[in-house]
N, C-alpha and C. Protein backbone atom coordinates (compact mmCIF):
# COMPACT_ATOMS: atom_id res chain seq x y z
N UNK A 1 0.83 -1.19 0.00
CA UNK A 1 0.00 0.00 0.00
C UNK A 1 0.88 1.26 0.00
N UNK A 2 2.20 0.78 0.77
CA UNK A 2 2.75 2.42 0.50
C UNK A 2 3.65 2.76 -0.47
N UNK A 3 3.43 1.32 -1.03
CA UNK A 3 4.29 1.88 -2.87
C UNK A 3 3.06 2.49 -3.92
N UNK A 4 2.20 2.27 -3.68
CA UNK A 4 0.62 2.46 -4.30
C UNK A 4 0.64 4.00 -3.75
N UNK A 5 0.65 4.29 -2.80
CA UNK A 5 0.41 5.65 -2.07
C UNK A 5 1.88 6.46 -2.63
N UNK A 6 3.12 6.41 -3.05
CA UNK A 6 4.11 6.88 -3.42
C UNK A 6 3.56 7.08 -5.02
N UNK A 7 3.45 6.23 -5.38
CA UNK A 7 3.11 5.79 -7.43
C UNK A 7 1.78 7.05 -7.36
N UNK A 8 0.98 7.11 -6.68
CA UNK A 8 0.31 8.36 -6.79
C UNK A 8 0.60 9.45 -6.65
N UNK A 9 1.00 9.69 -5.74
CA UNK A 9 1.77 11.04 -5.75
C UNK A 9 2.82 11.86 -6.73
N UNK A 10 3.31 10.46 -7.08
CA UNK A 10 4.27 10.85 -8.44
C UNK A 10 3.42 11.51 -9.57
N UNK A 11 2.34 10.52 -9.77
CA UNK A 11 1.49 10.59 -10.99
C UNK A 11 0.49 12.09 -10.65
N UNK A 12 0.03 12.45 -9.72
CA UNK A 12 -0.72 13.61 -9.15
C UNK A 12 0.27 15.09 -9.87
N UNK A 13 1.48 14.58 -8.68
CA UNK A 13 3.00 16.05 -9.45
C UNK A 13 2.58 15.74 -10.55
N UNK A 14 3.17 14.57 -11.42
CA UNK A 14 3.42 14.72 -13.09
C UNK A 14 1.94 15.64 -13.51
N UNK A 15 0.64 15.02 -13.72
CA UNK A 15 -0.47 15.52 -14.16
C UNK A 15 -0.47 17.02 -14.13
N UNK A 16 -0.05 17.62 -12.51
CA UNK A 16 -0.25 18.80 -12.11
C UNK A 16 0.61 19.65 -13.04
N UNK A 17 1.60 19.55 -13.07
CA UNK A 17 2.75 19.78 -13.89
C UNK A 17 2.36 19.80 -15.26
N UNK A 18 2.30 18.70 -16.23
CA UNK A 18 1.45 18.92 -17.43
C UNK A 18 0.52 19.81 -17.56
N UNK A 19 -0.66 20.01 -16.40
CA UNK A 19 -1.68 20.89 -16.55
C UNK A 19 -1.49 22.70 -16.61
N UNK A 20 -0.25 22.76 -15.63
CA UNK A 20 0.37 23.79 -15.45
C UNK A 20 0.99 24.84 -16.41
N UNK A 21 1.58 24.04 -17.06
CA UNK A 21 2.25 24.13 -18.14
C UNK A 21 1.93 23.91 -19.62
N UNK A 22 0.89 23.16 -19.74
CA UNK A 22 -0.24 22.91 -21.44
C UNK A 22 -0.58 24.25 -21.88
N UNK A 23 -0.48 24.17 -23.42
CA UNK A 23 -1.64 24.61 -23.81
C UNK A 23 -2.58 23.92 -25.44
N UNK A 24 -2.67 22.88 -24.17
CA UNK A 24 -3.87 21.88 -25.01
C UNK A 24 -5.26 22.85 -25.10
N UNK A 25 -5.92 21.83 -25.58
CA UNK A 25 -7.55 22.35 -25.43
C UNK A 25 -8.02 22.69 -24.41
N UNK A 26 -9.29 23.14 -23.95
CA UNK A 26 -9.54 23.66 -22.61
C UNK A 26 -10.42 21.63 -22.54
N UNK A 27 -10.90 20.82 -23.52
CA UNK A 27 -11.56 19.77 -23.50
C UNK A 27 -10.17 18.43 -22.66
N UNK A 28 -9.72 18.66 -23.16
CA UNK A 28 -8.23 18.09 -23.03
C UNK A 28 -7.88 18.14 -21.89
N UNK A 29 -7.81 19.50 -21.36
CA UNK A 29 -7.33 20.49 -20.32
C UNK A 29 -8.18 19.67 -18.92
N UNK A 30 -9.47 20.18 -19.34
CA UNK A 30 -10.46 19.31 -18.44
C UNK A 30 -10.34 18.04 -18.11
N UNK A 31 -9.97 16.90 -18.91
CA UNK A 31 -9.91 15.57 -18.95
C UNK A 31 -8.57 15.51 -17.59
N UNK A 32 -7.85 16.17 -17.98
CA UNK A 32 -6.74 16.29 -16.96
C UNK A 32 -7.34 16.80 -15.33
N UNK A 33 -7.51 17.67 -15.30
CA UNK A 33 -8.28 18.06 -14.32
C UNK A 33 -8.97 16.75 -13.85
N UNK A 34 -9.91 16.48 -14.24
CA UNK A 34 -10.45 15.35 -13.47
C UNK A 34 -9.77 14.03 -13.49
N UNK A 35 -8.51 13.63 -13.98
CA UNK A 35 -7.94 12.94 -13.60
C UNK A 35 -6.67 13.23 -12.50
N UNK A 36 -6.92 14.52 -12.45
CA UNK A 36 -6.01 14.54 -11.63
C UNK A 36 -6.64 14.49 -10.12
N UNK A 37 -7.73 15.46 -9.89
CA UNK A 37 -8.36 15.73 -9.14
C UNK A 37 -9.06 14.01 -8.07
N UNK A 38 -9.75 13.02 -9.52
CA UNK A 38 -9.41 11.66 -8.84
C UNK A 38 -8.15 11.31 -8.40
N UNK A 39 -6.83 11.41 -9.01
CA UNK A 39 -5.77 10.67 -8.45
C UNK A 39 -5.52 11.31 -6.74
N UNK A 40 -5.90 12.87 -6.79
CA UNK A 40 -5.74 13.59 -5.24
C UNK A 40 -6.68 12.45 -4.53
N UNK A 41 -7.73 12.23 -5.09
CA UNK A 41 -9.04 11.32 -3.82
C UNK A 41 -8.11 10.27 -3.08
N UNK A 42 -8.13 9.56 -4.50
CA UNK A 42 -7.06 7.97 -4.12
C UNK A 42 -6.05 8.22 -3.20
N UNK A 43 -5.15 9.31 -3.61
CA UNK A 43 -4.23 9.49 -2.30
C UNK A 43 -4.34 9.81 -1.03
N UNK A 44 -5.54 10.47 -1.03
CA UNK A 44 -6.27 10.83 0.45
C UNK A 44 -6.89 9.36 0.97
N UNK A 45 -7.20 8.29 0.09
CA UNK A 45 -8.04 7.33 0.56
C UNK A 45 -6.56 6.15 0.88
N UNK A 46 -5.69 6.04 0.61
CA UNK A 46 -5.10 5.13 0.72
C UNK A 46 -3.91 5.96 1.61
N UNK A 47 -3.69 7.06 1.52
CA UNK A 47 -3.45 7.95 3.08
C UNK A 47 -3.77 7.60 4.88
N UNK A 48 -5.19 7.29 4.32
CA UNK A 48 -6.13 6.63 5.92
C UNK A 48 -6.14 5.68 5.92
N UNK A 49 -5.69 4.73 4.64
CA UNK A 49 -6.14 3.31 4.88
C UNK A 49 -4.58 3.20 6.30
N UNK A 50 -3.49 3.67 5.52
CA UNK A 50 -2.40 3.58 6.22
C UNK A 50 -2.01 4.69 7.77
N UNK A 51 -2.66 5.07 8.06
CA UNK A 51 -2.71 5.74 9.15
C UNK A 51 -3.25 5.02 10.82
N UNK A 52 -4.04 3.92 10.48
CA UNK A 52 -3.56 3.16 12.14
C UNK A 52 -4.43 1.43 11.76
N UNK A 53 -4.03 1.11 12.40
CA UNK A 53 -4.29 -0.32 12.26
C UNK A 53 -5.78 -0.39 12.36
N UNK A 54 -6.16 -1.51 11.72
CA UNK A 54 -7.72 -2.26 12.32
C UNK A 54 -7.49 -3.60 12.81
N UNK A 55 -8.64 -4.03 13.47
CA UNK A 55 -8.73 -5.33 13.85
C UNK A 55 -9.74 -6.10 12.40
N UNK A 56 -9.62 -7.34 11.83
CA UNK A 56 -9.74 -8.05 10.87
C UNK A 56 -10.39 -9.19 11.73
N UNK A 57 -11.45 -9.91 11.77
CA UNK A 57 -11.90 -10.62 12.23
C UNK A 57 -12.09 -11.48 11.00
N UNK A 58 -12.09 -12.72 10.93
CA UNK A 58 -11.88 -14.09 9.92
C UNK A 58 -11.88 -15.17 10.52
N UNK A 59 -12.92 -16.46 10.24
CA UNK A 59 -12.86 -17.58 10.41
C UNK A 59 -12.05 -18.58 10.12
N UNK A 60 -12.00 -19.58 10.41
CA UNK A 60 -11.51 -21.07 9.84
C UNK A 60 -12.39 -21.71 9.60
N UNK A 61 -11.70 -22.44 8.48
CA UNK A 61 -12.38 -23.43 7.55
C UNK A 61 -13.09 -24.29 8.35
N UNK A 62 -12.60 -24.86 9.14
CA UNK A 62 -12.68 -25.94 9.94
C UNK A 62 -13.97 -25.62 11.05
N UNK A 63 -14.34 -24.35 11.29
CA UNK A 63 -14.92 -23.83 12.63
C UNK A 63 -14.12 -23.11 13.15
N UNK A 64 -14.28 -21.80 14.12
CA UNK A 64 -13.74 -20.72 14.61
C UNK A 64 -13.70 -19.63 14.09
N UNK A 65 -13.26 -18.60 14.96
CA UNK A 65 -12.53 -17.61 14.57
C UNK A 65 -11.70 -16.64 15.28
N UNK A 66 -10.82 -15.10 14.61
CA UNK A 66 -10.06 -15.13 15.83
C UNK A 66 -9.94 -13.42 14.47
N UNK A 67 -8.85 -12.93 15.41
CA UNK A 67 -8.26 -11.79 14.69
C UNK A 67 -7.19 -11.23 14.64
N UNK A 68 -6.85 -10.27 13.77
CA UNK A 68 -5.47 -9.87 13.44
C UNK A 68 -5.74 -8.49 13.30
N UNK A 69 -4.78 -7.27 13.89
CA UNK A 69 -4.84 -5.99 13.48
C UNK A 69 -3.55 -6.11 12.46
N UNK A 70 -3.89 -5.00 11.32
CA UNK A 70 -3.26 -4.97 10.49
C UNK A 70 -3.56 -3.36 9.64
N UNK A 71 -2.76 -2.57 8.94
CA UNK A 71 -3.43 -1.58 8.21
C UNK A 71 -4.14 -1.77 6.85
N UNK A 72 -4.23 -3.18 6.12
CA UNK A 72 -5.11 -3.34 5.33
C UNK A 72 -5.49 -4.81 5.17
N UNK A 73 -6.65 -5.22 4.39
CA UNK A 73 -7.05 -6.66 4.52
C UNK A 73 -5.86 -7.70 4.02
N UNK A 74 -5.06 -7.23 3.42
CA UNK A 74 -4.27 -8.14 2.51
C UNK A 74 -3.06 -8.27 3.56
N UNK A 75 -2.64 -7.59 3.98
CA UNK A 75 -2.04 -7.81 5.25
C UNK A 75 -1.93 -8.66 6.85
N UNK A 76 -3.55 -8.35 6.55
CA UNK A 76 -4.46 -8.85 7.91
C UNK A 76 -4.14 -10.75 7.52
N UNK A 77 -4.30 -10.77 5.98
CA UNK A 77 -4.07 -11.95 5.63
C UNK A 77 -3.01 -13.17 5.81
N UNK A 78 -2.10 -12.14 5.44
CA UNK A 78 -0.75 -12.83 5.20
C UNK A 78 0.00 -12.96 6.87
N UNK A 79 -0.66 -11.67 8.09
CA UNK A 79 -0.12 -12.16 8.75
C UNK A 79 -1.21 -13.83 9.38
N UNK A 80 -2.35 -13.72 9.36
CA UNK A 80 -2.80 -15.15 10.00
C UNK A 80 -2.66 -16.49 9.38
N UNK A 81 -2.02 -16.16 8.21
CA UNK A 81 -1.38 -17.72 7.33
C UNK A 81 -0.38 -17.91 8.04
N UNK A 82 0.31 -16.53 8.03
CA UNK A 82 1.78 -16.80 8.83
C UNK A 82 1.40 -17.48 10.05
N UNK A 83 0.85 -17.17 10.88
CA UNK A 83 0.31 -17.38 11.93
C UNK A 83 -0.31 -18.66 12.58
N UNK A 84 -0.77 -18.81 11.89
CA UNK A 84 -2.14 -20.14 11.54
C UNK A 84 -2.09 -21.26 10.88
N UNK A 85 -1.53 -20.91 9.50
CA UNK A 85 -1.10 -21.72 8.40
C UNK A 85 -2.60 -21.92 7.40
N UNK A 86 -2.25 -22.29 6.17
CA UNK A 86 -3.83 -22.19 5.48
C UNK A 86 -4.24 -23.84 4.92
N UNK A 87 -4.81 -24.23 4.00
CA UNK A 87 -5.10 -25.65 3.10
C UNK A 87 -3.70 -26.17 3.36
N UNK A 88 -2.59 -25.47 2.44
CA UNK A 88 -1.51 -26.31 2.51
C UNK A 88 -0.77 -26.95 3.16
N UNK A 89 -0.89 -26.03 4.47
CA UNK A 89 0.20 -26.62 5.40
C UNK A 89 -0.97 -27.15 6.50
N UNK A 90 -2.56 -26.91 6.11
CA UNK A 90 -2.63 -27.49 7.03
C UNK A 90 -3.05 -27.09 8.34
N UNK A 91 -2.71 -26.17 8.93
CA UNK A 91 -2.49 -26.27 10.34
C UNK A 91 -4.33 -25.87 11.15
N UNK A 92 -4.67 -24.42 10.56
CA UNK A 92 -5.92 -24.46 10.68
C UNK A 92 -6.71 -24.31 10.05
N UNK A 93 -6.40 -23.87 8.77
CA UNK A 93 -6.65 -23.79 7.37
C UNK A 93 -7.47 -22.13 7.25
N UNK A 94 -7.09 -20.69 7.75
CA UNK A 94 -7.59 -19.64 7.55
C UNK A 94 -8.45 -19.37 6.45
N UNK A 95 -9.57 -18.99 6.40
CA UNK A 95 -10.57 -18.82 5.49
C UNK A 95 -10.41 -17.56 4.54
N UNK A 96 -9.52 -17.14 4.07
CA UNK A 96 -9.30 -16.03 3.45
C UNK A 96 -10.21 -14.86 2.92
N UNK A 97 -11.41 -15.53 2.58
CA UNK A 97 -12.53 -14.86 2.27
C UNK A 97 -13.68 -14.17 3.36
N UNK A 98 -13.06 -15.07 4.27
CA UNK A 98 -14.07 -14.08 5.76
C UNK A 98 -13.64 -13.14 6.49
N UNK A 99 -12.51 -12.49 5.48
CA UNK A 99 -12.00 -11.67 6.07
C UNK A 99 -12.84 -10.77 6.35
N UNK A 100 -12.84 -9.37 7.29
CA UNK A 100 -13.82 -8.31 7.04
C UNK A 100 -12.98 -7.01 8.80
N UNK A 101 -13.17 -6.24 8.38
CA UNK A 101 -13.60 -5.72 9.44
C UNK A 101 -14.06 -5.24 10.81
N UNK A 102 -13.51 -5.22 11.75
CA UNK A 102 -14.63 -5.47 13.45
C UNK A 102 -15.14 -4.43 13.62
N UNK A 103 -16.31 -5.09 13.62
CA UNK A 103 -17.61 -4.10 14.03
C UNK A 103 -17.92 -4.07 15.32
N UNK A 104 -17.82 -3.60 16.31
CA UNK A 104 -18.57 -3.74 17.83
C UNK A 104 -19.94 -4.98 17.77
N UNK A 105 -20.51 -4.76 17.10
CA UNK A 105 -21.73 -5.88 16.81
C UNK A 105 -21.16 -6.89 16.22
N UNK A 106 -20.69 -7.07 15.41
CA UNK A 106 -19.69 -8.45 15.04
C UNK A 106 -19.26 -8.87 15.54
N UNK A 107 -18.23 -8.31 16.51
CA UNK A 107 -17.42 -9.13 17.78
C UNK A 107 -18.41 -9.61 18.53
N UNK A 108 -18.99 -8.57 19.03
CA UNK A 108 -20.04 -9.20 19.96
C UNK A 108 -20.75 -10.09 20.18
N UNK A 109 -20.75 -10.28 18.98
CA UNK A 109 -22.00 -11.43 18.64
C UNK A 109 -21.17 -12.97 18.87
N UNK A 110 -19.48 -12.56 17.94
CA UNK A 110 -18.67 -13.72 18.01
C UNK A 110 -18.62 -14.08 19.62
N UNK A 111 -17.99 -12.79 20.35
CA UNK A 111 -18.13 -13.41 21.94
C UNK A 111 -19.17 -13.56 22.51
N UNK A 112 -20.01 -13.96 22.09
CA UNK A 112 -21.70 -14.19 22.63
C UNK A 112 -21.24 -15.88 22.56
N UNK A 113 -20.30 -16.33 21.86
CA UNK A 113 -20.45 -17.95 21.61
C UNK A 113 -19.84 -18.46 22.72
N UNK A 114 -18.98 -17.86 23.54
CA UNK A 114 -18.15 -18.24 24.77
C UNK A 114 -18.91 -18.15 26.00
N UNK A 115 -20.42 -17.37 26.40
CA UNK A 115 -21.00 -17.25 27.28
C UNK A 115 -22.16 -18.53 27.32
């Protein structure tokens, strides 16, 4: 994520720079503008993704579940394979696809199974 968040910023300068300096069409001109103006969003959005951890709540294949803080899902991932191990090795087999989010009501509900 923070080579993704660098590769934008590059591309944001470059655009800005082109725009700065053109004298394309004002149609042209525009097209830029709003591509640039999206590439600013993306960098603001993948800015926060990286600004503090979440908790990732995800099952096993097998039954269970458990969690990992991490600053994005793909992360959250790789550390509970590490962790856990997946199909291959076996160990608890992490469900990759249940990944998601903790919601106060989600957890809750999960620790509702221990009472």
């Amino acid at each position: 994520m923070q080579k993704r968040l660098a590769l934008l910023i590059d591309r944001e300068q470059a655009l800005r720079s082109v725009i700065e300096s053109s004298d394309m069409s004002d149609d042209a001109l525009a097209h830029l503008v709003a591509i640039a103006t999206e590439t600013k969003s993306e960098i603001f959005n993948a800015a926060r993704v990286l600004e503090a951890k979440r908790e990732y709540l995800f099952n096993f294949a097998g039954g269970g579940w458990n969690s990992e803080y991490a600053f994005y899902e793909e992360q959250a991932i790789k550390q509970a394979i590490k962790k856990y191990g997946d199909e291959v090795k076996g160990v608890l087999d992490v469900d990759v696809k249940s990944f998601r989010v903790s919601t106060p009501a989600d957890y809750q509900s999960l620790m509702s199974m221990f009472y």
